[in-house]
N, C-alpha and C. Protein backbone atom coordinates (compact mmCIF):
# COMPACT_ATOMS: atom_id res chain seq x y z
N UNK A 1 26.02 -7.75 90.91
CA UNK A 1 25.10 -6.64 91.14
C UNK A 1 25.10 -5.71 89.94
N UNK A 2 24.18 -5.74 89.60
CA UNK A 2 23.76 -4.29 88.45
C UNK A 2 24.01 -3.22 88.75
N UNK A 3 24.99 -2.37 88.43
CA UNK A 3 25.20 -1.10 89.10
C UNK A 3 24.26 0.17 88.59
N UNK A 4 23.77 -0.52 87.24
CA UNK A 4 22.32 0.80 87.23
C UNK A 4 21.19 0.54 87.64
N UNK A 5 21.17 -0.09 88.35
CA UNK A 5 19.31 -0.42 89.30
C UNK A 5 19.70 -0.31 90.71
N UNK A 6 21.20 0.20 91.32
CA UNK A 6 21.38 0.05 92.19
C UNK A 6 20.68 1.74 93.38
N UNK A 7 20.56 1.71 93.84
CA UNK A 7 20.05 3.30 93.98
C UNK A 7 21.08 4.40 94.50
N UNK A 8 20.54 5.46 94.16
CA UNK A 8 21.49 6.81 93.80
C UNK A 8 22.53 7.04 94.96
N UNK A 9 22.11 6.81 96.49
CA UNK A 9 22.73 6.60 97.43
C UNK A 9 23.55 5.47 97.23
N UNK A 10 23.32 4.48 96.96
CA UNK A 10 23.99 3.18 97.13
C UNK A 10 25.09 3.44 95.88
N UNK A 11 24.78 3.52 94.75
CA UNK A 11 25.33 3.87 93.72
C UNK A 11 26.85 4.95 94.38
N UNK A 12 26.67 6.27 94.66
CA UNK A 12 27.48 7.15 94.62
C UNK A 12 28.38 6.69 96.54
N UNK A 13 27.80 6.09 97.14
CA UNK A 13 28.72 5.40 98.36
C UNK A 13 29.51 4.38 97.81
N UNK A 14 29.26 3.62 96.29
CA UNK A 14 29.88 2.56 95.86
C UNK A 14 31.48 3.54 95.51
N UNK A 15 31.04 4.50 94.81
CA UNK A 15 31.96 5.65 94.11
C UNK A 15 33.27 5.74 95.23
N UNK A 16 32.30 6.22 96.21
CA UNK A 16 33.21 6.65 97.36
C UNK A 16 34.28 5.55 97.81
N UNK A 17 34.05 4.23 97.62
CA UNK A 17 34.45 3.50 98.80
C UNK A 17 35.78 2.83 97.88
N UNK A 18 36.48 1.97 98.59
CA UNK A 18 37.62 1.03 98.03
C UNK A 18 37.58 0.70 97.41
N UNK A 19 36.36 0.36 96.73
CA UNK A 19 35.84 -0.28 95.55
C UNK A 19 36.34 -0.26 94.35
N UNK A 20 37.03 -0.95 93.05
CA UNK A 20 37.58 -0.82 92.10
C UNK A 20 36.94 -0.14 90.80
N UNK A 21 35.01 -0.08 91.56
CA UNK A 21 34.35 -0.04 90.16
C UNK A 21 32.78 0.37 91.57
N UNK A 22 32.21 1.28 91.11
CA UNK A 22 32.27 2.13 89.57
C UNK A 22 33.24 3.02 89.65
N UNK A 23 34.00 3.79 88.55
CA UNK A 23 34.61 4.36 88.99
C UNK A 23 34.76 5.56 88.10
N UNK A 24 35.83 6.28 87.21
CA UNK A 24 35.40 7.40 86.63
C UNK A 24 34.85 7.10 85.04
N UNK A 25 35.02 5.71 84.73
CA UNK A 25 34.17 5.58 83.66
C UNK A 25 32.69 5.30 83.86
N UNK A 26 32.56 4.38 84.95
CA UNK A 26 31.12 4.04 85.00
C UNK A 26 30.61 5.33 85.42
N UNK A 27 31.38 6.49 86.60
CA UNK A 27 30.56 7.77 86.90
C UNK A 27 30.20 8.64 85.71
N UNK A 28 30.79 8.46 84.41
CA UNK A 28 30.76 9.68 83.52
C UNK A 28 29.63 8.56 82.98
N UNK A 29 29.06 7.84 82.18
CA UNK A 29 28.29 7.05 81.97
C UNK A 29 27.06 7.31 82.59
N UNK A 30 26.86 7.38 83.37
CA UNK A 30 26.15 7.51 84.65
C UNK A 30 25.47 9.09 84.66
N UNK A 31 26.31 9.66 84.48
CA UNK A 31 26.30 11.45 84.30
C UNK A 31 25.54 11.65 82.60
N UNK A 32 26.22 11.29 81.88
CA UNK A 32 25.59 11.23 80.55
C UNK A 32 24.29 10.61 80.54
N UNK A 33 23.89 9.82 81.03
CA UNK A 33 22.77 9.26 81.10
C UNK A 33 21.69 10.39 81.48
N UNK A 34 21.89 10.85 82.67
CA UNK A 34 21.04 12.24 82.94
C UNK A 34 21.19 13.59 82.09
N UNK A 35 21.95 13.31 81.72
CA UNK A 35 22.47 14.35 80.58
C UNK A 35 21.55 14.54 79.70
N UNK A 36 21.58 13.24 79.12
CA UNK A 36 20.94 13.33 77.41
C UNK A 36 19.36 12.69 77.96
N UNK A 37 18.90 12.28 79.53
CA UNK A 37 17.44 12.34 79.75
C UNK A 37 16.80 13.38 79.70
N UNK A 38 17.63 14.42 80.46
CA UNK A 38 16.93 15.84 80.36
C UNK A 38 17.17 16.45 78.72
N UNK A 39 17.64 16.32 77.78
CA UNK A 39 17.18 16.41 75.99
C UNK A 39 15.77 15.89 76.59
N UNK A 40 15.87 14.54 76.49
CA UNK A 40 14.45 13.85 76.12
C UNK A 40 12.77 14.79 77.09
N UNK A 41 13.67 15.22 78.43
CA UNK A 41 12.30 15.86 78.96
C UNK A 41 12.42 17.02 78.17
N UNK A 42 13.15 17.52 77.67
CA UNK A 42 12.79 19.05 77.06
C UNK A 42 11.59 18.30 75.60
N UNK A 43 12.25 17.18 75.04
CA UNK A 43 11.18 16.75 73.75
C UNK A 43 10.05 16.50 74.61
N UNK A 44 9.63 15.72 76.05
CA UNK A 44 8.58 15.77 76.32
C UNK A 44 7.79 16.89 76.79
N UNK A 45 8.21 17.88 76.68
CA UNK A 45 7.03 19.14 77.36
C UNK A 45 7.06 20.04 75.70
N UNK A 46 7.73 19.71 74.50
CA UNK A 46 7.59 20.24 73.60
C UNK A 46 6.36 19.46 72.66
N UNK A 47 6.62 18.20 72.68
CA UNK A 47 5.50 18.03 71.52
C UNK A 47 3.77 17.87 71.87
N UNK A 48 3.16 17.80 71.12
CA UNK A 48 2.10 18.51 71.71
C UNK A 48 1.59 19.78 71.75
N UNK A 49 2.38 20.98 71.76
CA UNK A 49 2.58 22.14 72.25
C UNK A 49 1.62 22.31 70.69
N UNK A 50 1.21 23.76 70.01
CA UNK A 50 0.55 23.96 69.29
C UNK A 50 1.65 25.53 68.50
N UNK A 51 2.49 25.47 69.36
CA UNK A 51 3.84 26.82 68.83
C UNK A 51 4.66 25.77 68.12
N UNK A 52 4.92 24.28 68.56
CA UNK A 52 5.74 23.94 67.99
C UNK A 52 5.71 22.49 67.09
N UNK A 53 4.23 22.78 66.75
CA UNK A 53 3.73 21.72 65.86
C UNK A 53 4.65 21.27 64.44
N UNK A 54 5.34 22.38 63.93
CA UNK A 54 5.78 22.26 62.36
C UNK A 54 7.21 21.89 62.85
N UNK A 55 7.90 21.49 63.96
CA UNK A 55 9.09 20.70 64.61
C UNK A 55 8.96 19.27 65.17
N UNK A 56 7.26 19.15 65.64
CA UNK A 56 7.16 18.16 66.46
C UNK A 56 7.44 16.79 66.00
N UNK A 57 7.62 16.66 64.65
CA UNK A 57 8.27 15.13 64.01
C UNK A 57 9.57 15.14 64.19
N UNK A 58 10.34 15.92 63.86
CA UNK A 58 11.60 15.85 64.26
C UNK A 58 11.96 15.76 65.70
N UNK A 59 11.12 16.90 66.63
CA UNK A 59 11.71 16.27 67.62
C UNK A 59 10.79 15.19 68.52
N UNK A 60 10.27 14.61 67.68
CA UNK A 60 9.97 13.11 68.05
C UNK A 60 11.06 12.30 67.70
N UNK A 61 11.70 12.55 66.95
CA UNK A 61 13.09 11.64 66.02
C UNK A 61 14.08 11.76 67.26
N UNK A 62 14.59 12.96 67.74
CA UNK A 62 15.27 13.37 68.62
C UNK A 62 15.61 12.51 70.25
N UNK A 63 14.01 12.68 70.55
CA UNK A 63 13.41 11.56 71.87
C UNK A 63 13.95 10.05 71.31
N UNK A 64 13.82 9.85 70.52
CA UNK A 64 13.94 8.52 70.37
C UNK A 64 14.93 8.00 70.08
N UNK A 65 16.02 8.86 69.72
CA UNK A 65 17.75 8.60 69.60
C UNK A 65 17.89 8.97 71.28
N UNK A 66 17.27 10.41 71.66
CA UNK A 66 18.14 10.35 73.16
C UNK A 66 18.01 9.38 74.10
N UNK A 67 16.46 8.19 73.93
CA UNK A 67 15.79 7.20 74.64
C UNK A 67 16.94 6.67 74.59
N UNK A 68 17.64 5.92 73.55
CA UNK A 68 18.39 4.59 73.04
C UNK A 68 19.87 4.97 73.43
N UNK A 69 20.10 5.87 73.48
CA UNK A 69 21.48 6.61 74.36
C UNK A 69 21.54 6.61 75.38
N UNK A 70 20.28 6.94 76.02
CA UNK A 70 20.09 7.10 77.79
C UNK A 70 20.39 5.10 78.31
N UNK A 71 19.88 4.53 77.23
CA UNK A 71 19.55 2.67 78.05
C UNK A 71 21.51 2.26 77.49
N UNK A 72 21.71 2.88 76.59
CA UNK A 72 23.05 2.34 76.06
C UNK A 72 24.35 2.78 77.74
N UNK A 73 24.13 3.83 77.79
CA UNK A 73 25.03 4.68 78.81
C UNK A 73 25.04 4.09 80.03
N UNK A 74 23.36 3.49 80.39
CA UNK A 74 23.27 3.13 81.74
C UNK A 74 23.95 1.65 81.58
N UNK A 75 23.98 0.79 80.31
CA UNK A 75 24.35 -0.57 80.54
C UNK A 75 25.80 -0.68 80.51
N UNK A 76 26.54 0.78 80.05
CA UNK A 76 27.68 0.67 79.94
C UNK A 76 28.56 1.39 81.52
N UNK A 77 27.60 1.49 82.75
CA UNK A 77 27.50 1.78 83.77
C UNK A 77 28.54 0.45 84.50
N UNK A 78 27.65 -0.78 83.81
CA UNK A 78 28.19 -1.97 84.36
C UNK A 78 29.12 -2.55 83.58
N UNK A 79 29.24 -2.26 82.15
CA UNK A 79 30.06 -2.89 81.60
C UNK A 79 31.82 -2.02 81.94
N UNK A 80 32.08 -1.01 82.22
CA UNK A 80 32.91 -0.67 82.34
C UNK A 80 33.38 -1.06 83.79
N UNK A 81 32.34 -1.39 84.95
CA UNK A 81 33.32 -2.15 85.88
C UNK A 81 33.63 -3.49 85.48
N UNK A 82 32.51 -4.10 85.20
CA UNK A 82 33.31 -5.49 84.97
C UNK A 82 34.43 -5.69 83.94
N UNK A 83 34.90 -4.74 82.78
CA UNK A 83 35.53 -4.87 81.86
C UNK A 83 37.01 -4.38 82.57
N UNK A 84 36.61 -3.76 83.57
CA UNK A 84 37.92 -3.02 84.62
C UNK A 84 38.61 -4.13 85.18
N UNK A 85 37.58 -5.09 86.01
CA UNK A 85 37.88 -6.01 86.65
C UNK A 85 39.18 -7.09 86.80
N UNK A 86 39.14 -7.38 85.43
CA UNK A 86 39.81 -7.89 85.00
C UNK A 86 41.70 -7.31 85.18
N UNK A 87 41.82 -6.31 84.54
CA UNK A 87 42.89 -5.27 84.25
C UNK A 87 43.24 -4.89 86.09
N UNK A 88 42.25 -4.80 86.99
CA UNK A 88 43.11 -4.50 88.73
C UNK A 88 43.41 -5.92 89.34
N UNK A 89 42.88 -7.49 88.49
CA UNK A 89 43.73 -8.39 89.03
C UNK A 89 44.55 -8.59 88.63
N UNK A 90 44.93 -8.34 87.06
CA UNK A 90 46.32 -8.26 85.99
C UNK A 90 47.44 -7.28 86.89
N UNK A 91 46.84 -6.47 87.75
CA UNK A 91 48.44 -5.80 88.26
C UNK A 91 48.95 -6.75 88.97
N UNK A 92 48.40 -7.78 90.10
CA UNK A 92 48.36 -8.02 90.83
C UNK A 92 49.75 -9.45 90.67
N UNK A 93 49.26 -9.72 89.00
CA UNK A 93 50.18 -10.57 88.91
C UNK A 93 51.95 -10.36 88.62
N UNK A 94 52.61 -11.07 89.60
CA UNK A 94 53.73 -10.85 89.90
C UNK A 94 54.66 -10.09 88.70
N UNK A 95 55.84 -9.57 88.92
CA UNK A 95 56.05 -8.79 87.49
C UNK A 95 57.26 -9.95 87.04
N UNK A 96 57.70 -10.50 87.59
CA UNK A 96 58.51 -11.70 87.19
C UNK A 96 58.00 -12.60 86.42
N UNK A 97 56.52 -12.74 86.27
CA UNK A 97 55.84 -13.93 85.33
C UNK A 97 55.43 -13.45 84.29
N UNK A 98 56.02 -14.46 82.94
CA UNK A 98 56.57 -14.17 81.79
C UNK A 98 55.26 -13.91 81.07
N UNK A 99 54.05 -14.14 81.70
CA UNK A 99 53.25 -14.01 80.70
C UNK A 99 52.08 -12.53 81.07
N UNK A 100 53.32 -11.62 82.37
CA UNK A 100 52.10 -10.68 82.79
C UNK A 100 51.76 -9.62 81.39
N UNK A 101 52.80 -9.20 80.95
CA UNK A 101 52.60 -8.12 79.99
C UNK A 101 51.51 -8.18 78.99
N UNK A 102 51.59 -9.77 78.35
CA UNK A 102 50.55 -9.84 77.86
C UNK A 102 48.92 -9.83 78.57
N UNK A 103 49.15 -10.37 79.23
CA UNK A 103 48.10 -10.42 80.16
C UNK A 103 47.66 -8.92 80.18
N UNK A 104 48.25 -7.97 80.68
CA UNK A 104 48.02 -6.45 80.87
C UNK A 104 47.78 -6.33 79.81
N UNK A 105 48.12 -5.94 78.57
CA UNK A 105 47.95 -5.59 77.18
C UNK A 105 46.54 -6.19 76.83
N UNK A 106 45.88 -7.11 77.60
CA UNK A 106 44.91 -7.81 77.00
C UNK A 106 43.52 -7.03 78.13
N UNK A 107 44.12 -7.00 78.77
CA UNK A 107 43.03 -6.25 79.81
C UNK A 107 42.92 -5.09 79.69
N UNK A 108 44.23 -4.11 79.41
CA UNK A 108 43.91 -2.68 78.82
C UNK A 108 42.76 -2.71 78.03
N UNK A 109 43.02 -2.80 76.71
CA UNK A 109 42.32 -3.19 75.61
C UNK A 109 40.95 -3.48 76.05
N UNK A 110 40.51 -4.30 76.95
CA UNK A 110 39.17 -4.46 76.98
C UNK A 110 38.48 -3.42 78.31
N UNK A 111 39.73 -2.41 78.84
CA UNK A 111 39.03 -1.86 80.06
C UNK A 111 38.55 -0.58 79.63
N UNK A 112 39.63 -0.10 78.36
CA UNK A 112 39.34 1.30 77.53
C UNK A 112 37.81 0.96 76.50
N UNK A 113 37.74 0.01 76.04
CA UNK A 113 36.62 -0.25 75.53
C UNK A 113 35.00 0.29 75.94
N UNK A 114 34.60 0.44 77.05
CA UNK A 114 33.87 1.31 77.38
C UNK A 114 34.26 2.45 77.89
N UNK A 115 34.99 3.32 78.15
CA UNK A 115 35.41 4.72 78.32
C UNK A 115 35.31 5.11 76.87
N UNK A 116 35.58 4.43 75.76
CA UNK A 116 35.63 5.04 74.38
C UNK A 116 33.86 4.92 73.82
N UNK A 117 33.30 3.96 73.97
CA UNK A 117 32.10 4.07 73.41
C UNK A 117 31.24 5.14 74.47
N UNK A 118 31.46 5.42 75.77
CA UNK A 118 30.78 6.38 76.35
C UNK A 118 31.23 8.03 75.86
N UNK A 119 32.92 7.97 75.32
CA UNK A 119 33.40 9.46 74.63
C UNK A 119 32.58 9.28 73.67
N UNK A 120 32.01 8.53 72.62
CA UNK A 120 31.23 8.53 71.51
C UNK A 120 30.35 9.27 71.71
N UNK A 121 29.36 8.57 72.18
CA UNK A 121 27.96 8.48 72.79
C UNK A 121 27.81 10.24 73.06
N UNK A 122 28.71 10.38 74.20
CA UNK A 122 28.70 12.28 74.48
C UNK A 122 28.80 12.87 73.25
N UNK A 123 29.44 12.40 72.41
CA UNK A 123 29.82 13.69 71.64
C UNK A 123 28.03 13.72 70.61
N UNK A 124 27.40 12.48 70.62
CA UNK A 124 26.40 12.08 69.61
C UNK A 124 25.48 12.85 70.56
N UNK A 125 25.34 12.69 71.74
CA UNK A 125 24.42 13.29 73.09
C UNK A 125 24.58 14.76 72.51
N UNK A 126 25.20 15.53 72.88
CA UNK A 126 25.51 16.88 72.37
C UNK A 126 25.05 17.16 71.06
N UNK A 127 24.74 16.76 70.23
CA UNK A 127 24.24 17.03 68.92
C UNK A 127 22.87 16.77 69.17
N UNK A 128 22.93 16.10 69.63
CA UNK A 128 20.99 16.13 70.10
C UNK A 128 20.53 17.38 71.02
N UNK A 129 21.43 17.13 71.93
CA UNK A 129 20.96 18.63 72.80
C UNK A 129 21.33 20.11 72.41
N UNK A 130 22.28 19.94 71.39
CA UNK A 130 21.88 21.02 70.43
C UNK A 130 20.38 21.46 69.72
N UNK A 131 19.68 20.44 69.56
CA UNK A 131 18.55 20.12 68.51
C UNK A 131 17.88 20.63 69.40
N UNK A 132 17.82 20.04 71.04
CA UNK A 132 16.35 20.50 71.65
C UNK A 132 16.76 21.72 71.99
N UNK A 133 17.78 22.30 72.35
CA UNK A 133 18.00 23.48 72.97
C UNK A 133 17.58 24.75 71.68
N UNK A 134 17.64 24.44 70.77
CA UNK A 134 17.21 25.50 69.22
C UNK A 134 16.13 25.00 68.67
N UNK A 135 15.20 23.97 69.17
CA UNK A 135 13.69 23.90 68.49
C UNK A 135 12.86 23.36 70.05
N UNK A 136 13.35 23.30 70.80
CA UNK A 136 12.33 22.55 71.81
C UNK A 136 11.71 23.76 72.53
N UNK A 137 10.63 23.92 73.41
CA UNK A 137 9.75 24.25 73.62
C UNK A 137 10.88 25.45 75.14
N UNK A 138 10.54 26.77 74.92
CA UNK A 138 11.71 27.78 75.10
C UNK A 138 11.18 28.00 76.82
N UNK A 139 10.32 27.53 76.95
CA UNK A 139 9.88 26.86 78.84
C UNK A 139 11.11 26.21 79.59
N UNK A 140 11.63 25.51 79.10
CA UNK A 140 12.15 24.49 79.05
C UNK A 140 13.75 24.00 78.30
N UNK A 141 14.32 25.06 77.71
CA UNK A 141 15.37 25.25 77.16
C UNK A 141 16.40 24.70 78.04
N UNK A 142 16.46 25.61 78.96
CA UNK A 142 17.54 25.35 80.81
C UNK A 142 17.94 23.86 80.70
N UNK A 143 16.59 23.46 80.52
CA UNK A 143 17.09 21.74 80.44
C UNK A 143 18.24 21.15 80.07
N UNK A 144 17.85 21.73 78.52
CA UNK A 144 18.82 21.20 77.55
C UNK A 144 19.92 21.76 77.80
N UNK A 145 20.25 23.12 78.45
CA UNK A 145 21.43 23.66 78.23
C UNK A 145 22.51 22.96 79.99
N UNK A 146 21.60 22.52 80.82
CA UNK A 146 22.08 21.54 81.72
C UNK A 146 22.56 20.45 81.44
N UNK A 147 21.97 19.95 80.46
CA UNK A 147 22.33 18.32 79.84
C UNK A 147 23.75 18.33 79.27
N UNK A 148 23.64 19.94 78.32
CA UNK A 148 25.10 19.66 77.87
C UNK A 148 25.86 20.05 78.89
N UNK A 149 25.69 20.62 79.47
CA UNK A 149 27.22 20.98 80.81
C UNK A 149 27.50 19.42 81.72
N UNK A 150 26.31 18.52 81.68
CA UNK A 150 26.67 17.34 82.49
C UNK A 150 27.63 16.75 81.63
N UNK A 151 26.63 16.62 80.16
CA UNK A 151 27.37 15.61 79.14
C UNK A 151 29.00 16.31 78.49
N UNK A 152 29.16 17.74 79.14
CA UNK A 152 30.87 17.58 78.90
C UNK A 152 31.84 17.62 79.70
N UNK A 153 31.10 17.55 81.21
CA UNK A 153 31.91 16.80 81.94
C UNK A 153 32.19 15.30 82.01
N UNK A 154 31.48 14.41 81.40
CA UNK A 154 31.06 13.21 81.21
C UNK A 154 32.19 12.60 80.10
N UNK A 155 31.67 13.62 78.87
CA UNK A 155 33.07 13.34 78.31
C UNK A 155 34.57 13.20 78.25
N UNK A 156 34.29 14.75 78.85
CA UNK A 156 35.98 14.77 79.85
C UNK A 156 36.20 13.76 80.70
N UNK A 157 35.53 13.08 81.56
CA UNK A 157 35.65 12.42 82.54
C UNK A 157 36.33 10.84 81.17
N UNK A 158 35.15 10.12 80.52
CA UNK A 158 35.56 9.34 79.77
C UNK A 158 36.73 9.67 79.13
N UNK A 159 37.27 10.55 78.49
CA UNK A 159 38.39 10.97 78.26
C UNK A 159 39.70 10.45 78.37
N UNK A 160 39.72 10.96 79.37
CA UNK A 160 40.80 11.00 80.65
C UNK A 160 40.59 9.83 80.98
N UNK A 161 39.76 8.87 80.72
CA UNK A 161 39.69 6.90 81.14
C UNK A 161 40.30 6.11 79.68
N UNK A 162 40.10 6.98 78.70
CA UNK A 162 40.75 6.61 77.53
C UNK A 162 42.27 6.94 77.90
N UNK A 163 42.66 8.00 78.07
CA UNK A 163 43.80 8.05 77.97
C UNK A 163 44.81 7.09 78.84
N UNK A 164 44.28 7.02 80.01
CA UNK A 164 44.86 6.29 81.47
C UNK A 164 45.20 4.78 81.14
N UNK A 165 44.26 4.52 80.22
CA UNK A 165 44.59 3.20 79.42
C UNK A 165 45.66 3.03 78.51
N UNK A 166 45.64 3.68 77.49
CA UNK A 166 46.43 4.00 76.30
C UNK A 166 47.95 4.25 76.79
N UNK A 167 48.54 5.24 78.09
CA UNK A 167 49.17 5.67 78.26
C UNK A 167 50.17 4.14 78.76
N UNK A 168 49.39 2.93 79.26
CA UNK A 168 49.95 1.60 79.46
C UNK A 168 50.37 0.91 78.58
N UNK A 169 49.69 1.09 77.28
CA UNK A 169 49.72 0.09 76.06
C UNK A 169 50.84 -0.45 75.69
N UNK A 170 51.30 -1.56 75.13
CA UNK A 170 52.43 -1.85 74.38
C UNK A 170 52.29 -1.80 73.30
N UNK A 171 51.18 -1.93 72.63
CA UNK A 171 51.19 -1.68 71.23
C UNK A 171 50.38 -0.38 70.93
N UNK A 172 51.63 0.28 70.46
CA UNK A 172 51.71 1.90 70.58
C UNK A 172 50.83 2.33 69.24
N UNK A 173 50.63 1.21 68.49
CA UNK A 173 50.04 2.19 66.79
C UNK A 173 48.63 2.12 67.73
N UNK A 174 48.16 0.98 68.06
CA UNK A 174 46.43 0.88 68.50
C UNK A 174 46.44 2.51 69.77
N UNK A 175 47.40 1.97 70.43
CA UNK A 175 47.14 3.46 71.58
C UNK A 175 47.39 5.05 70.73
N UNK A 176 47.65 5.09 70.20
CA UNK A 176 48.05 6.30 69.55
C UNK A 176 46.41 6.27 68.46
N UNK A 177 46.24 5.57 67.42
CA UNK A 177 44.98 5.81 67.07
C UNK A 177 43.65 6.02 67.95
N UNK A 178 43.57 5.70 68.96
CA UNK A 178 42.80 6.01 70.12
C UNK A 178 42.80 7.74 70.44
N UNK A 179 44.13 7.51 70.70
CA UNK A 179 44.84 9.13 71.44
C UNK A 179 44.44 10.17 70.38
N UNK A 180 44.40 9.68 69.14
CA UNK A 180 44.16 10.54 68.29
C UNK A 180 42.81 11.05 68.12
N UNK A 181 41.70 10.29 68.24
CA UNK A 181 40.41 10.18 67.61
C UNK A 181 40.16 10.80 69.02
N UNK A 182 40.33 10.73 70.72
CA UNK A 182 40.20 11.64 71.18
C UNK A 182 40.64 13.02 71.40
N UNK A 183 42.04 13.22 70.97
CA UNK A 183 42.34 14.54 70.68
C UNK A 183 42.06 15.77 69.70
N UNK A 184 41.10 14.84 68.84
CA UNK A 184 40.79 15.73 67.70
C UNK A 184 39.01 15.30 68.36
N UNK A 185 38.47 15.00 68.88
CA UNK A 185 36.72 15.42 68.82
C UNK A 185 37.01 16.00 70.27
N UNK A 186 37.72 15.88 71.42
CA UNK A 186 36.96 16.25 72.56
C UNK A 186 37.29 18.17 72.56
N UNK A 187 38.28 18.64 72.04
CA UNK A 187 37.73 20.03 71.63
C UNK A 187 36.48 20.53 71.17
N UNK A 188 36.74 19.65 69.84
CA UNK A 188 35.03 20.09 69.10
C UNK A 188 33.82 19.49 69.55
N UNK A 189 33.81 19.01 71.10
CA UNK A 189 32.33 18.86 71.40
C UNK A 189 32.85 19.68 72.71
N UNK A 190 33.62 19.76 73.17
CA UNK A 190 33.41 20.77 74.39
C UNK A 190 33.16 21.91 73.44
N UNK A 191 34.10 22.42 72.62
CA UNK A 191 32.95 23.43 72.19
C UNK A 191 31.73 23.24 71.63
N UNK A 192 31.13 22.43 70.88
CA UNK A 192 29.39 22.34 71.12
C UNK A 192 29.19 22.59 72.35
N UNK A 193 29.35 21.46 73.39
CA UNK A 193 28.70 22.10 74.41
C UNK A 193 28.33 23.13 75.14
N UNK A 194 29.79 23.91 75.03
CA UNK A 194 29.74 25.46 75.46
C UNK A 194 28.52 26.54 74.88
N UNK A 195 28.91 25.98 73.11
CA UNK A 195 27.77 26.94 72.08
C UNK A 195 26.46 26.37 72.84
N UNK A 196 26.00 25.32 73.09
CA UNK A 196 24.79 25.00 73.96
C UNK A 196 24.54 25.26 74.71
N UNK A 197 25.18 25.17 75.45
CA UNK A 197 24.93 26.16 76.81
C UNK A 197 25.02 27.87 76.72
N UNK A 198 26.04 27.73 76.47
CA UNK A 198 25.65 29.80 75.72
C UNK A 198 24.46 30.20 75.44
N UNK A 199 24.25 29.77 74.69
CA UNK A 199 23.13 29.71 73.45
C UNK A 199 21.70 30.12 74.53
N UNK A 200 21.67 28.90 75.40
CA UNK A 200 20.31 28.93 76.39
C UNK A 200 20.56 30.19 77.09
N UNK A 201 22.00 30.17 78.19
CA UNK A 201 22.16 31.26 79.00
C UNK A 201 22.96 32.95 78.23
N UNK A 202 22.69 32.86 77.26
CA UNK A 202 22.33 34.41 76.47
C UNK A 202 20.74 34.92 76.92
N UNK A 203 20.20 33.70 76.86
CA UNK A 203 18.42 34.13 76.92
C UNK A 203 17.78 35.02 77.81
N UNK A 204 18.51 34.72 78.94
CA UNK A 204 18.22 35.02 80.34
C UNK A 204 18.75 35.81 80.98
């Protein structure tokens, strides 16, 4: 089953239930996705406009990175359960058999793999919704400054799926370069996000 064509009810009862997946990676994925759509509706009620003609190429540029972010996020909806999958039958195997560790070490590795490209993605999301929130059409600002409050919970959420991984690893240089590259950006995009959101709700 495709978990992004699945519908919003069905989707968030999946969340709820026993289920191994979706879970807080595929939900932050999922969240970012609406995140960085609403960027793209703020570019759609801006161009066109005749106030904001001498922006409207750029933020045509804008729409069209947040388009390719929004389809990336939703496919990584599914790739992070099935990449999970793997790693909740690896517990399962007995701890006496000589070949579990590796086994685990091999499933980590591929379960953090989308929790890290979705921490990306946010932090790239946020730089866009910076863009619409300071040139997009000022109707319509709120948008953008919603998008970033989704997209840094989203991050946080991915985050914290990076770490949960890492914190298993046996090979400590790969988990630690991980640990690192999120400990040094998820400050500096929660604060973007904050300045983004500020930024809108100063206005008002």
């Amino acid at each position: 089953m495709e978990l992004r064509n699945t519908e919003l009810s069905e989707f968030t009862a999946l969340i709820a239930s026993p289920a191994p997946a979706p879970g807080g990676g595929g939900a932050s994925a999922a969240a970012a996705a609406i995140g960085i759509a609403l960027g793209d509706m703020v570019g759609e009620l801006t161009v066109g406009k005749k106030k904001y003609k001498d922006v409207e190429e750029e933020i045509k540029a804008l729409m069209e990175k947040a388009q390719s972010l929004r389809i990336r996020l939703l496919e990584l909806v599914d790739e992070d359960g099935t990449n999970f999958e793997p790693l909740s039958r690896a517990y399962g195997i007995p701890k006496d058999d000589p070949g579990r560790d590796a086994e685990l070490e091999r499933c980590l590795k591929l379960a953090v793999s989308a929790p890290l490209e979705i921490f990306d993605i946010c932090c790239e999301a946020l730089e866009i919704l910076h863009s619409f929130a300071v040139k997009g059409s000022k109707l319509v600002i709120s948008d953008a400054a919603t998008g970033a409050a989704i997209c840094r919970g989203a991050l946080c959420g991915a985050a914290v799926n990076v770490k949960v991984n890492t914190k298993l690893m046996k090979d400590r240089a790969y988990a630690e370069e991980l640990n690192a590259h999120i400990d040094k950006q998820l400050p500096e995009c929660c604060k973007l996000a904050d300045e983004v959101f500020n930024l809108v709700y100063s206005t008002f």
